[in-house]
Protein backbone atom coordinates (compact mmCIF):
# COMPACT_ATOMS: atom_id res chain seq x y z
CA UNK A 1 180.50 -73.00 90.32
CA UNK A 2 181.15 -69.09 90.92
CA UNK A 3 181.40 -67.95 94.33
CA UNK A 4 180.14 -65.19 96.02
CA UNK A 5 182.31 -62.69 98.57
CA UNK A 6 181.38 -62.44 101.70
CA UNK A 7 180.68 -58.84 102.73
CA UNK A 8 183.34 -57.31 104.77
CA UNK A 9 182.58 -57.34 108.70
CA UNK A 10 183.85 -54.17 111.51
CA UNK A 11 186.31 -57.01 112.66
CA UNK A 12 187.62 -57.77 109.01
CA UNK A 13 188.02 -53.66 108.48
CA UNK A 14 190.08 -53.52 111.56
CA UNK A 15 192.25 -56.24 110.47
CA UNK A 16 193.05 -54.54 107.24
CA UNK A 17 194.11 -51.40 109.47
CA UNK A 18 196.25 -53.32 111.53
CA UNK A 19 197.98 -54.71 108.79
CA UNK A 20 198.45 -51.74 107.03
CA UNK A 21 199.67 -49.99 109.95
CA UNK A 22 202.22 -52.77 111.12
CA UNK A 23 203.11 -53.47 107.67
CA UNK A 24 204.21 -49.67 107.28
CA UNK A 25 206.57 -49.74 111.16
CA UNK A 26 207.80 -53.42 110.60
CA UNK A 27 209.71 -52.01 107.60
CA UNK A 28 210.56 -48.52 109.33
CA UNK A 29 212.31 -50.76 112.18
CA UNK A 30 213.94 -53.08 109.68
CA UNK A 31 215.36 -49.83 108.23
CA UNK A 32 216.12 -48.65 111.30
CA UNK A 33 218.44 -51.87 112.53
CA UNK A 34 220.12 -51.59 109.50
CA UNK A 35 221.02 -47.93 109.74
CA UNK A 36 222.97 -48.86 113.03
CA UNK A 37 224.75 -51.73 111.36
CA UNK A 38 228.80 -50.91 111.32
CA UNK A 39 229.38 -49.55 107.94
CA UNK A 40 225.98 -48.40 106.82
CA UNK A 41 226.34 -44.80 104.84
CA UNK A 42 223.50 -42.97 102.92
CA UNK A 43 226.39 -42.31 100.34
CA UNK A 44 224.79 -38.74 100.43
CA UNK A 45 221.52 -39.23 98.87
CA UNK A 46 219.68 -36.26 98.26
CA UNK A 47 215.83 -37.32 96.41
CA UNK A 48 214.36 -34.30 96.02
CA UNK A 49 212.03 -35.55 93.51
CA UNK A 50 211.19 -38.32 95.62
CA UNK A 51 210.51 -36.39 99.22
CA UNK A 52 207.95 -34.44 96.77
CA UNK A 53 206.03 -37.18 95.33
CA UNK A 54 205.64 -37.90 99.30
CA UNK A 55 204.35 -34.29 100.24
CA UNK A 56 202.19 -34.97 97.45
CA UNK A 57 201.05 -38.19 98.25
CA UNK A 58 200.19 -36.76 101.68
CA UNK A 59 198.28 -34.38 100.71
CA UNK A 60 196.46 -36.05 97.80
CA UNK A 61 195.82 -38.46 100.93
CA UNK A 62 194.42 -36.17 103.23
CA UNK A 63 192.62 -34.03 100.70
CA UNK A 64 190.93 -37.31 99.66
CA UNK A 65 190.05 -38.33 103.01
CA UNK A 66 188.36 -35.01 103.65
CA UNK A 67 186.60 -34.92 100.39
CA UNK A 68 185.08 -38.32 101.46
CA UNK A 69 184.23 -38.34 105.06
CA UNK A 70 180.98 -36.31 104.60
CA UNK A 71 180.26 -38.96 101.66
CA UNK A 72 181.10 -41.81 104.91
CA UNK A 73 178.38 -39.91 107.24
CA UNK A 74 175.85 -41.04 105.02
CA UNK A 75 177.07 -44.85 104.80
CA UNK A 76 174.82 -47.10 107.27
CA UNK A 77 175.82 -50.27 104.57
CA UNK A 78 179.02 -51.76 105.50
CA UNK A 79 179.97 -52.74 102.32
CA UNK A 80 179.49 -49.44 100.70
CA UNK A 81 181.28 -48.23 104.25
CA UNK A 82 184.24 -50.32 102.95
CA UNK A 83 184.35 -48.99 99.31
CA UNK A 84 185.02 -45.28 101.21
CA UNK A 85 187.43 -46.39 103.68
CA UNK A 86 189.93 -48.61 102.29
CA UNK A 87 190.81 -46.41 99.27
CA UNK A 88 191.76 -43.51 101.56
CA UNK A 89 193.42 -45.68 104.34
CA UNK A 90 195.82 -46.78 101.12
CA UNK A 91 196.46 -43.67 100.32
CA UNK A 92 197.90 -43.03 103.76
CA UNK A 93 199.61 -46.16 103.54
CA UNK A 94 201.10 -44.98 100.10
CA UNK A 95 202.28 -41.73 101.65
CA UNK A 96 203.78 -43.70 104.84
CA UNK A 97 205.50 -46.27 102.70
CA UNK A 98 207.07 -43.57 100.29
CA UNK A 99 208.48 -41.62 103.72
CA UNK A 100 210.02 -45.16 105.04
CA UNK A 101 211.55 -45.55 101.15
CA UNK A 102 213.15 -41.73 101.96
CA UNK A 103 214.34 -42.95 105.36
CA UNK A 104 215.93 -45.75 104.20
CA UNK A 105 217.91 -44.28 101.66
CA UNK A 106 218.88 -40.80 103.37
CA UNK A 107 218.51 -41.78 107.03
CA UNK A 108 216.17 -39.02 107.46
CA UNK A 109 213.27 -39.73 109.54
CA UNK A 110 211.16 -36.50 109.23
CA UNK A 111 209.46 -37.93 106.01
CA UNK A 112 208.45 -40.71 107.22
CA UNK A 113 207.27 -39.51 110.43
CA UNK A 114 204.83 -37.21 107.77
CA UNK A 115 203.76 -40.39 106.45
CA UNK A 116 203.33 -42.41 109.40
CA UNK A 117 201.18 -39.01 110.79
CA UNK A 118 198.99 -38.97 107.42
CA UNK A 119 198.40 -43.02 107.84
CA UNK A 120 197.00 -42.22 111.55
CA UNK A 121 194.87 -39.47 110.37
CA UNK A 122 193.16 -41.34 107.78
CA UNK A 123 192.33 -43.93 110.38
CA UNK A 124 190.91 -41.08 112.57
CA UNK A 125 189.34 -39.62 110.10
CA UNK A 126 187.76 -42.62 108.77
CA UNK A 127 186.50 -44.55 111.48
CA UNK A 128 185.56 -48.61 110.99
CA UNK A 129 181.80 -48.07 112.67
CA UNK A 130 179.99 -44.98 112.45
CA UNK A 131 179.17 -42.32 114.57
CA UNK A 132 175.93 -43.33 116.89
């Protein structure tokens, strides 16, 4: 017998941002305990390719979230609420992710302290419960 989903809840919306968020610094601190291990070397990496797919990603995030906040002011269902929020609190998360991937293999933290900025400002910009 099929199922149904339950529709998502303001407490099951701020899980998923939790996660995402502590998902994101858990592996930027494993990367960083590993960078002080004896031995560790970047070998020189230089990704340029790679530290522009993250500018990109960052701004294909924010761009995105802008484009779709006016479309959230309109929301009052939560489950259409949901359909606007999670795809551009992933994007952040893909930007965030991509600058911890840079820091790990250059040791340069500026990228993902871009990504870990563009994560936060999706979850500003889309707030869980709207506006009153």
């Amino acid at each position: 017998m099929p199922t149904r989903n339950a529709p998502p809840t303001a407490a099951s919306l701020h899980l998923i941002r939790i996660s995402l968020a502590l998902g994101v610094m858990l592996f930027a601190c494993v990367i960083w305990f590993q960078h002080r291990q004896p031995g560790w070397s970047s070998h020189g990496f230089s990704l340029p390719a790679l530290q522009w797919a993250q500018l990109a990603a960052s701004f294909v995030a924010v761009a995105f979230t802008i484009f779709m906040r006016e479309r959230l002011s309109n929301q009052h269902d939560i489950v259409r609420r949901a359909a606007i929020l999670m795809p551009g609190w992933m994007l952040g998360e893909a930007a965030a992710l991509l600058g911890a991937v840079i820091y790990y293999l250059t040791d340069d933290a500026r990228f993902l302290g871009v990504g870990l900025a563009v994560l936060f400002a999706t979850f500003l910009l889309l707030p869980v419960q709207r506006n009153a």
